[in-house]
Protein backbone atom coordinates (compact mmCIF):
# COMPACT_ATOMS: atom_id res chain seq x y z
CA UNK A 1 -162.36 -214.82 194.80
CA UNK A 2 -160.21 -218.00 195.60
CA UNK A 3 -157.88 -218.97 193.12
CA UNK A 4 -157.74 -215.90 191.34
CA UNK A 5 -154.16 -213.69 191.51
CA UNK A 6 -154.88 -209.76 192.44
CA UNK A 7 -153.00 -207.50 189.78
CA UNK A 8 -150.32 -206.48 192.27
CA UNK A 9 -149.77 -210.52 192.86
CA UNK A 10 -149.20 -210.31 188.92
CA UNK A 11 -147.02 -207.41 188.68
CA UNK A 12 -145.10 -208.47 191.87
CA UNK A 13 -144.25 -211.88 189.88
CA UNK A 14 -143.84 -210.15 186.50
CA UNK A 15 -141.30 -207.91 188.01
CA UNK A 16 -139.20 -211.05 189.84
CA UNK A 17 -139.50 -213.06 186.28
CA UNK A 18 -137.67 -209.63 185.18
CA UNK A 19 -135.01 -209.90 188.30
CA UNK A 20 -137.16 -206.49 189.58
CA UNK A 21 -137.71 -205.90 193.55
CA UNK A 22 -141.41 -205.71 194.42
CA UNK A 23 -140.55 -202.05 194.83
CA UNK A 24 -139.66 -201.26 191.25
CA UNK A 25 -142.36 -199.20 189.62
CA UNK A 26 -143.44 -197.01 187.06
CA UNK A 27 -146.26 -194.69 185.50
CA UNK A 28 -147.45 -197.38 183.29
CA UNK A 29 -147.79 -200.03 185.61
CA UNK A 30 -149.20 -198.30 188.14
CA UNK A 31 -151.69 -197.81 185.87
CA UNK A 32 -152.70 -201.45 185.26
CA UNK A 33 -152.51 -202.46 188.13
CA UNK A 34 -154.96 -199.32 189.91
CA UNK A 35 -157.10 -200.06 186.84
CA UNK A 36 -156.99 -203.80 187.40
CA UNK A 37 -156.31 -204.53 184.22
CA UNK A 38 -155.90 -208.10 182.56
CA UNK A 39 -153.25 -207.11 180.25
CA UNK A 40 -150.81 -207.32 182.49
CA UNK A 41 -151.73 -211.14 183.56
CA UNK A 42 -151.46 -211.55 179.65
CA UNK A 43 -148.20 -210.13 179.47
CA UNK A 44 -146.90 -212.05 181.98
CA UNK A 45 -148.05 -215.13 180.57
CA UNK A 46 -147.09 -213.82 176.59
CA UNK A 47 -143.44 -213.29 178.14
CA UNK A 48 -143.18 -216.56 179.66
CA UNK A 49 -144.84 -218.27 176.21
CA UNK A 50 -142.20 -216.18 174.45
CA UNK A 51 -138.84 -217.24 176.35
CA UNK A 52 -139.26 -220.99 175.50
CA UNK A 53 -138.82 -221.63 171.79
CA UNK A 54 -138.65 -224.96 169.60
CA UNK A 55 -136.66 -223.03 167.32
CA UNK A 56 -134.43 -220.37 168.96
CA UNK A 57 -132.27 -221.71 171.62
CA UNK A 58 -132.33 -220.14 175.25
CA UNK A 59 -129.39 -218.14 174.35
CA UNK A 60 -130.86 -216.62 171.06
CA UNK A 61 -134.04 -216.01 172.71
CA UNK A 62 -131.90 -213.83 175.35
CA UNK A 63 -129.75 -212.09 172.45
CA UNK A 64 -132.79 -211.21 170.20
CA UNK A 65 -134.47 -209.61 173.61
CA UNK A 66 -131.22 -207.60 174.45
CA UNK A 67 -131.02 -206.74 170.71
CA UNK A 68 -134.26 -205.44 170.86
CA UNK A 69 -134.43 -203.53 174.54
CA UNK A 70 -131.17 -201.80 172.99
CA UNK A 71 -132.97 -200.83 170.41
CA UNK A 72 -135.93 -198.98 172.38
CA UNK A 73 -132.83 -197.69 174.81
CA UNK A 74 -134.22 -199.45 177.67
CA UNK A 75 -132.02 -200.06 180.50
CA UNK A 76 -134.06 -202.43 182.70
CA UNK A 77 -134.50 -205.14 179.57
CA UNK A 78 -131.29 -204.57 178.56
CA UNK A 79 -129.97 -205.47 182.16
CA UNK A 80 -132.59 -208.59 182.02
CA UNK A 81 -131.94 -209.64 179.08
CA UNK A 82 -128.01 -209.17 179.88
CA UNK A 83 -128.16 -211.54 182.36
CA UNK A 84 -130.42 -214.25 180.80
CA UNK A 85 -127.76 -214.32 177.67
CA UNK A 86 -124.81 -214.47 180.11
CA UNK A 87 -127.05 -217.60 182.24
CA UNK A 88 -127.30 -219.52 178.86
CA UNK A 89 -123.46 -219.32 178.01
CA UNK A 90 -123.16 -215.72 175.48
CA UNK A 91 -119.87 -214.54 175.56
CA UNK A 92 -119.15 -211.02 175.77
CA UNK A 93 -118.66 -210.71 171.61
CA UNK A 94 -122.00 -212.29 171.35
CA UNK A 95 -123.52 -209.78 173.45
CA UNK A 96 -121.20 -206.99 172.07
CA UNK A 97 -122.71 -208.20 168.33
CA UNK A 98 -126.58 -208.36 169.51
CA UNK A 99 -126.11 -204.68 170.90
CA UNK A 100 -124.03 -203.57 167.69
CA UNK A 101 -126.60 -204.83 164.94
CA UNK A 102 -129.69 -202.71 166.94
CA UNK A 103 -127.27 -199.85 166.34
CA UNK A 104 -126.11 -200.49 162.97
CA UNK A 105 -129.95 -201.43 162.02
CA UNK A 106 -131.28 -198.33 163.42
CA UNK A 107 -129.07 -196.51 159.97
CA UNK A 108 -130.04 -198.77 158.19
CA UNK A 109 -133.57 -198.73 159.03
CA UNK A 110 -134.40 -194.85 158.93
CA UNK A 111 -132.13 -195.15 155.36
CA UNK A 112 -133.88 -198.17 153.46
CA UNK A 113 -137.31 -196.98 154.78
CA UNK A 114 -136.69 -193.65 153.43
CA UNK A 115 -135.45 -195.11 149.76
CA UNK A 116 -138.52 -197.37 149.93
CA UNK A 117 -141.05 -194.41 151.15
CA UNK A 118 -140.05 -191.57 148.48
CA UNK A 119 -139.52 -194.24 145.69
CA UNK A 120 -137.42 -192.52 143.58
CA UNK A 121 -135.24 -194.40 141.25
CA UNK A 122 -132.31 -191.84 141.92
CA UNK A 123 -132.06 -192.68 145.25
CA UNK A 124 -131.43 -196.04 144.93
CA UNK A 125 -128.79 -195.63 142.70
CA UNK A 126 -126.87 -193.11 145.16
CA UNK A 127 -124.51 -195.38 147.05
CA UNK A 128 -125.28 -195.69 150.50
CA UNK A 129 -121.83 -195.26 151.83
CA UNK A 130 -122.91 -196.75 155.26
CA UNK A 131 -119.84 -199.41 156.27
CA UNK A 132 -121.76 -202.42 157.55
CA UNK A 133 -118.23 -204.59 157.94
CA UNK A 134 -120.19 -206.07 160.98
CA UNK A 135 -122.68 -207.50 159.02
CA UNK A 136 -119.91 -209.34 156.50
CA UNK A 137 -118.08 -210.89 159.48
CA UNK A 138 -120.22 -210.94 163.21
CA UNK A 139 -119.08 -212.57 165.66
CA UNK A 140 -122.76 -214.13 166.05
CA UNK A 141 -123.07 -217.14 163.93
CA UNK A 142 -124.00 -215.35 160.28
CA UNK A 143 -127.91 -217.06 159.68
CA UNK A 144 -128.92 -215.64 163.26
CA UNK A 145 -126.74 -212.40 162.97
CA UNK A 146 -129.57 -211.86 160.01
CA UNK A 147 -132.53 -213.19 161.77
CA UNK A 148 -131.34 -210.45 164.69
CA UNK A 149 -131.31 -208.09 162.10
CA UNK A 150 -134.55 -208.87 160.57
CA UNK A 151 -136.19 -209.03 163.95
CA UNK A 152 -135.03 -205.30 164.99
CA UNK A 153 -136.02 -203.99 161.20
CA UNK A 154 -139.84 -205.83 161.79
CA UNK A 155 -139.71 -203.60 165.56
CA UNK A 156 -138.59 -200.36 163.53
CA UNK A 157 -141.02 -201.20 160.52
CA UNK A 158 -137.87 -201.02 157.81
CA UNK A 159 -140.31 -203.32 155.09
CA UNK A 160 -137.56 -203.41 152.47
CA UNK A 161 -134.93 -204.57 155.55
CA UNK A 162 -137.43 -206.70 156.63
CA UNK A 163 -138.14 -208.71 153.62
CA UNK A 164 -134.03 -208.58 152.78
CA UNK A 165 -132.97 -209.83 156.14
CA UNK A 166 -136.24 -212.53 155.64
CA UNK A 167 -134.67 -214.33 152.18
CA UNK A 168 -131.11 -214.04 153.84
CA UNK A 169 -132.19 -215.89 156.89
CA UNK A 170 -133.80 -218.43 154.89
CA UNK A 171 -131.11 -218.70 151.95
CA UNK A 172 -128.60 -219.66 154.96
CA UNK A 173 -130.44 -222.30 155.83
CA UNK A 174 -133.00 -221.25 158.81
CA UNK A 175 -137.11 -222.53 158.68
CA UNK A 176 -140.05 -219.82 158.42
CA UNK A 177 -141.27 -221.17 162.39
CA UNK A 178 -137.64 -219.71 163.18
CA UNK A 179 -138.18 -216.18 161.83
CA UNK A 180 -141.79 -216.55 163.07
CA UNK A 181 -140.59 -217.20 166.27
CA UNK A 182 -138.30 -214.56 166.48
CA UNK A 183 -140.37 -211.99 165.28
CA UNK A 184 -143.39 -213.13 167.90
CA UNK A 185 -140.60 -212.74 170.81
CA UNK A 186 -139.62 -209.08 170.13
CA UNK A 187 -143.20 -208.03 169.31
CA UNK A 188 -143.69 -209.07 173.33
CA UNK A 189 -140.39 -207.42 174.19
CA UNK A 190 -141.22 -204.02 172.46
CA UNK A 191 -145.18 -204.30 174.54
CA UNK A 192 -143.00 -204.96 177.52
CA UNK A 193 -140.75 -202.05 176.76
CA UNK A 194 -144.07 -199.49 177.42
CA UNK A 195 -144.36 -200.80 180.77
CA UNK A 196 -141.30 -201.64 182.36
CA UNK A 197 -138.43 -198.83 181.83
């Protein structure tokens, strides 16, 4: 049909918005596009929606991604997402902070979520004896440091972090479309992380 893209013309642009060769491949998109499937013409076009914010700037967009393909240990976002932060001015402690709060989360995360799962009032008054010295004093600006922070917990489903990291963001300052916005990107970075890897 004129006019309408093949699903290797949409995975071959998909992979150069990434910085990927038209030979990159793997299982999963393989499997779109054999199956022609329309999801990956929608996750094109979701990534591209994604990248351009009215609240995050370029280079937040980039350090919330690489926070984010850190967390899922992917090498090929992290890479992307690397080089898109570097492109829009990060510095190297920037990018050393985005990468250090998906680590420092990840505790946190798997420790919160287990205090909120078993509910036990004991528990909470353990102390955590985690050091979280990042978090006091990033290098990232603080309100986004805990918008990054937020946006990995809402990726590792930490619903006490989540709602924490949600009235810090907004107690410094930030708007609701921010958070929203931040939240919507990794959601389309963690889809993207089960195809491209």
């Amino acid at each position: 049909m004129f006019g309408v893209q093949s699903t290797v013309d949409i995975k071959n642009d998909l992979l150069g918005d990434l910085g990927l060769g038209e030979d990159y491949s793997s299982p999963a998109i393989e499997a779109l596009v054999g199956g022609e499937s329309r999801w990956i013409k929608d996750l094109r076009v979701n990534l591209k929606n994604v990248l351009k914010s009215d609240h995050l700037s370029n280079k937040e967009t980039a350090l919330l991604g690489l926070a984010v393909a850190v967390n899922q240990k992917n090498d090929v976002l992290q890479a992307f997402f690397t080089d898109l932060a570097r492109n829009h001015e990060a510095t190297d402690e920037e990018i050393g902070d985005a990468t250090a709060c998906a680590s420092l989360l990840a505790a946190n995360n798997v420790f919160y979520r287990f205090r909120h799962f078993v509910e036990k009032e004991s528990y909470s008054r353990m102390p955590a004896r985690i050091k979280m010295t990042l978090m006091a004093k990033p290098k990232l600006e603080k309100e986004f440091f805990e918008l990054v922070s937020l946006a990995v917990s809402a990726v590792n489903g930490c619903e006490m972090c989540v709602s924490s990291h949600e009235q810090s963001v907004l107690k410094l300052g930030s708007k609701e479309e921010r958070v929203f916005d931040a939240v919507r990107l990794v959601s389309i970075v963690t889809s993207l992380d089960k195809i491209v890897y």
